[in-house]
C-alpha atoms as a PDB file:
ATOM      1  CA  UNK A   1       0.000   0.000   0.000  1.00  0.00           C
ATOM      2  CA  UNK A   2       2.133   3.433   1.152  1.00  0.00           C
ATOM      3  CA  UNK A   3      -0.134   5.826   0.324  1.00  0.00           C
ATOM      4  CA  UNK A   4       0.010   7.465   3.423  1.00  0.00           C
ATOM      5  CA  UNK A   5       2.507   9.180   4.987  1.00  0.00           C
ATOM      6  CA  UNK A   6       2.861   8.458   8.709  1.00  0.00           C
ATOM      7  CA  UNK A   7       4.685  11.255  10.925  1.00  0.00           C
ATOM      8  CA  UNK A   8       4.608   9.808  14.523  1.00  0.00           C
ATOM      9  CA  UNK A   9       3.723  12.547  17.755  1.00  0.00           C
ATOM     10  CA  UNK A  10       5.494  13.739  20.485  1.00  0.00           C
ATOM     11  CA  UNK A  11       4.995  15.913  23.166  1.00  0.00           C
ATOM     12  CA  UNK A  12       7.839  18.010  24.480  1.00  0.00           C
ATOM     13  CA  UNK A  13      10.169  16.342  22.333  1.00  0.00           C
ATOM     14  CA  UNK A  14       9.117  12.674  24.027  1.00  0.00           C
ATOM     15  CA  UNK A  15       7.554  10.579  21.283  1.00  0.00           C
ATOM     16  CA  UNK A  16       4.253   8.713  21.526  1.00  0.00           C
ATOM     17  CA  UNK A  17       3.313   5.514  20.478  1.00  0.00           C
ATOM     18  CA  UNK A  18       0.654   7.251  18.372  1.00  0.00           C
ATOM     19  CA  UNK A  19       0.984   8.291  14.673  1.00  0.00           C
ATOM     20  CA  UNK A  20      -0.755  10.701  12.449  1.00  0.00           C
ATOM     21  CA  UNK A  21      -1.312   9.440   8.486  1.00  0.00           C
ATOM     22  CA  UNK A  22      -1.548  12.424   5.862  1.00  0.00           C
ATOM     23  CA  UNK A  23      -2.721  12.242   1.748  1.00  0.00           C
ATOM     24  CA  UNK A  24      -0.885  15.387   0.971  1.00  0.00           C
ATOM     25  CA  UNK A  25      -1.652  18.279   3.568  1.00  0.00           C
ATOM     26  CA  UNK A  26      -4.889  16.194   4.534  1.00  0.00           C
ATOM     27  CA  UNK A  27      -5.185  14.398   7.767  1.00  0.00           C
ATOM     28  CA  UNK A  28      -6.338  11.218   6.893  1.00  0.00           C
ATOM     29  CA  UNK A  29      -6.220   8.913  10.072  1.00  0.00           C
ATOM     30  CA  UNK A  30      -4.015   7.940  13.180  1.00  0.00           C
ATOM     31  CA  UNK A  31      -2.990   4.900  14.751  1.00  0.00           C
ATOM     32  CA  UNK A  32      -2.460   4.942  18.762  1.00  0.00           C
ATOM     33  CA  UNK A  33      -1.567   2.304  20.787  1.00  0.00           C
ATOM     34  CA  UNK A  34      -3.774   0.948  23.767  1.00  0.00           C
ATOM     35  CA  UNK A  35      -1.696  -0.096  26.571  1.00  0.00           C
ATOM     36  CA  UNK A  36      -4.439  -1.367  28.271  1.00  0.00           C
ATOM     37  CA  UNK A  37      -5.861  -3.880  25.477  1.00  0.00           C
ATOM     38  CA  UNK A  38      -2.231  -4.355  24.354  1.00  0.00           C
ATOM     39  CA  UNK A  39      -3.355  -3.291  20.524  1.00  0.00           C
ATOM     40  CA  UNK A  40      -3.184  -0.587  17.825  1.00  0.00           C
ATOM     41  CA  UNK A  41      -6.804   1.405  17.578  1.00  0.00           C
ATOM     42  CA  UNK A  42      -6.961   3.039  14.104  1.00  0.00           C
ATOM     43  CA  UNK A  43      -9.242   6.012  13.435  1.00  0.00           C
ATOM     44  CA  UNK A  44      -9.778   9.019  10.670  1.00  0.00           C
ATOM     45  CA  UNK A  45     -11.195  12.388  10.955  1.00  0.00           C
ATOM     46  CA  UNK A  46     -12.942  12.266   7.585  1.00  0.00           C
ATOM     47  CA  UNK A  47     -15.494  10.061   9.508  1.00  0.00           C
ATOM     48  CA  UNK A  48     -16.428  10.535  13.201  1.00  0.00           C
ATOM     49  CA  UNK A  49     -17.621   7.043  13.901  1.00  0.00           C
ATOM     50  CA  UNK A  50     -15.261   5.061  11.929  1.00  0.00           C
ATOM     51  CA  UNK A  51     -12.110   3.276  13.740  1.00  0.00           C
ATOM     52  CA  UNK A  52     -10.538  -0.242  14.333  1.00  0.00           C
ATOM     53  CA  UNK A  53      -7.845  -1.913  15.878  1.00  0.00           C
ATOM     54  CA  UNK A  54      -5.327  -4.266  15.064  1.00  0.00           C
ATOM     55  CA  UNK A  55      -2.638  -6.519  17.103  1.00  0.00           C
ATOM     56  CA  UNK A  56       0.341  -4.123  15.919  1.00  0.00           C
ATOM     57  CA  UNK A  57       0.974  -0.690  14.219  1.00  0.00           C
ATOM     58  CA  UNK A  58       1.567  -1.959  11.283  1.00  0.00           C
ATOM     59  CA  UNK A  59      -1.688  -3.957  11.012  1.00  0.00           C
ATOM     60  CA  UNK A  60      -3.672  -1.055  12.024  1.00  0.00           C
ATOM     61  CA  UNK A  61      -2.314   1.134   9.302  1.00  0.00           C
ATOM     62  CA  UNK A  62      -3.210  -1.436   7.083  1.00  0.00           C
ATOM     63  CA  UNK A  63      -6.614  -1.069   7.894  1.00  0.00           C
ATOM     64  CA  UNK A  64      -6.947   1.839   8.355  1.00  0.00           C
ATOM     65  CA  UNK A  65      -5.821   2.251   4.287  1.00  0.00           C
ATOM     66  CA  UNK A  66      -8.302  -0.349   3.399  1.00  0.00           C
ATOM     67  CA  UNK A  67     -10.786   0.995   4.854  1.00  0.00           C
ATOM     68  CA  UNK A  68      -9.970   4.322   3.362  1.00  0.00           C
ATOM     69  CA  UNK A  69      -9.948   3.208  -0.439  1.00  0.00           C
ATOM     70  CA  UNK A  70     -13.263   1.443   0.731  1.00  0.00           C
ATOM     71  CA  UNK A  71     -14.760   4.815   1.666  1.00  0.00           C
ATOM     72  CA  UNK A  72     -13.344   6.822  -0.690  1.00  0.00           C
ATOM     73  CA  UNK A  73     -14.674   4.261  -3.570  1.00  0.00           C
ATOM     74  CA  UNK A  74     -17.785   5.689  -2.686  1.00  0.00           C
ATOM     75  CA  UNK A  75     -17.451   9.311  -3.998  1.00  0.00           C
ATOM     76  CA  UNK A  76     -16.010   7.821  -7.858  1.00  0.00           C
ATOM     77  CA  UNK A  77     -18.843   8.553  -9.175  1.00  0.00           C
ATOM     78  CA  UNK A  78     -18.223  12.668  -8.784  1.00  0.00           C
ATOM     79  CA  UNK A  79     -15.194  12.854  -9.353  1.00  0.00           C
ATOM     80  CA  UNK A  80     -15.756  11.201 -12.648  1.00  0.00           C
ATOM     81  CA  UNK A  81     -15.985  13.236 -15.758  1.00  0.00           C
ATOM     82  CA  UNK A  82     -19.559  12.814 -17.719  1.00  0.00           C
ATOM     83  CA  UNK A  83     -18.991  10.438 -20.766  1.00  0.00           C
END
């Protein structure tokens, strides 16, 4: 896949086990880990009630860009030129 470009957080210079995915300029998702369930919840600001998890970070970003394409296969339609 690598579509996405992952830049990982950190707070005063400490980083996180969380990452933020970009398309461009566009926010697309993150991927934080749960210490407390011991896995990798993925989630995306383009829809508030969409998010997943996966046993590492690497699985969660994969889902997280499957169910992207998914979403996005939704709006090919208008951004299709009229025949």
């Amino acid at each position: 896949m690598g579509r996405i470009q992952w830049q990982q957080d950190a707070v005063a210079g400490v980083p996180l086990k969380r990452h933020k995915g970009f398309v461009g300029p566009v926010e697309v998702g993150s991927v934080a880990y749960d210490g407390s369930n011991r896995f990798w919840i993925w989630s995306t600001p383009l829809q508030e009630d969409a998010w997943g998890y996966g046993p590492t970070e690497e699985a969660a970003k994969t889902a997280l860009e499957h169910w992207l394409v998914a979403w996005l296969g939704n709006f090919r339609s208008f951004f299709q030129a009229d025949a």
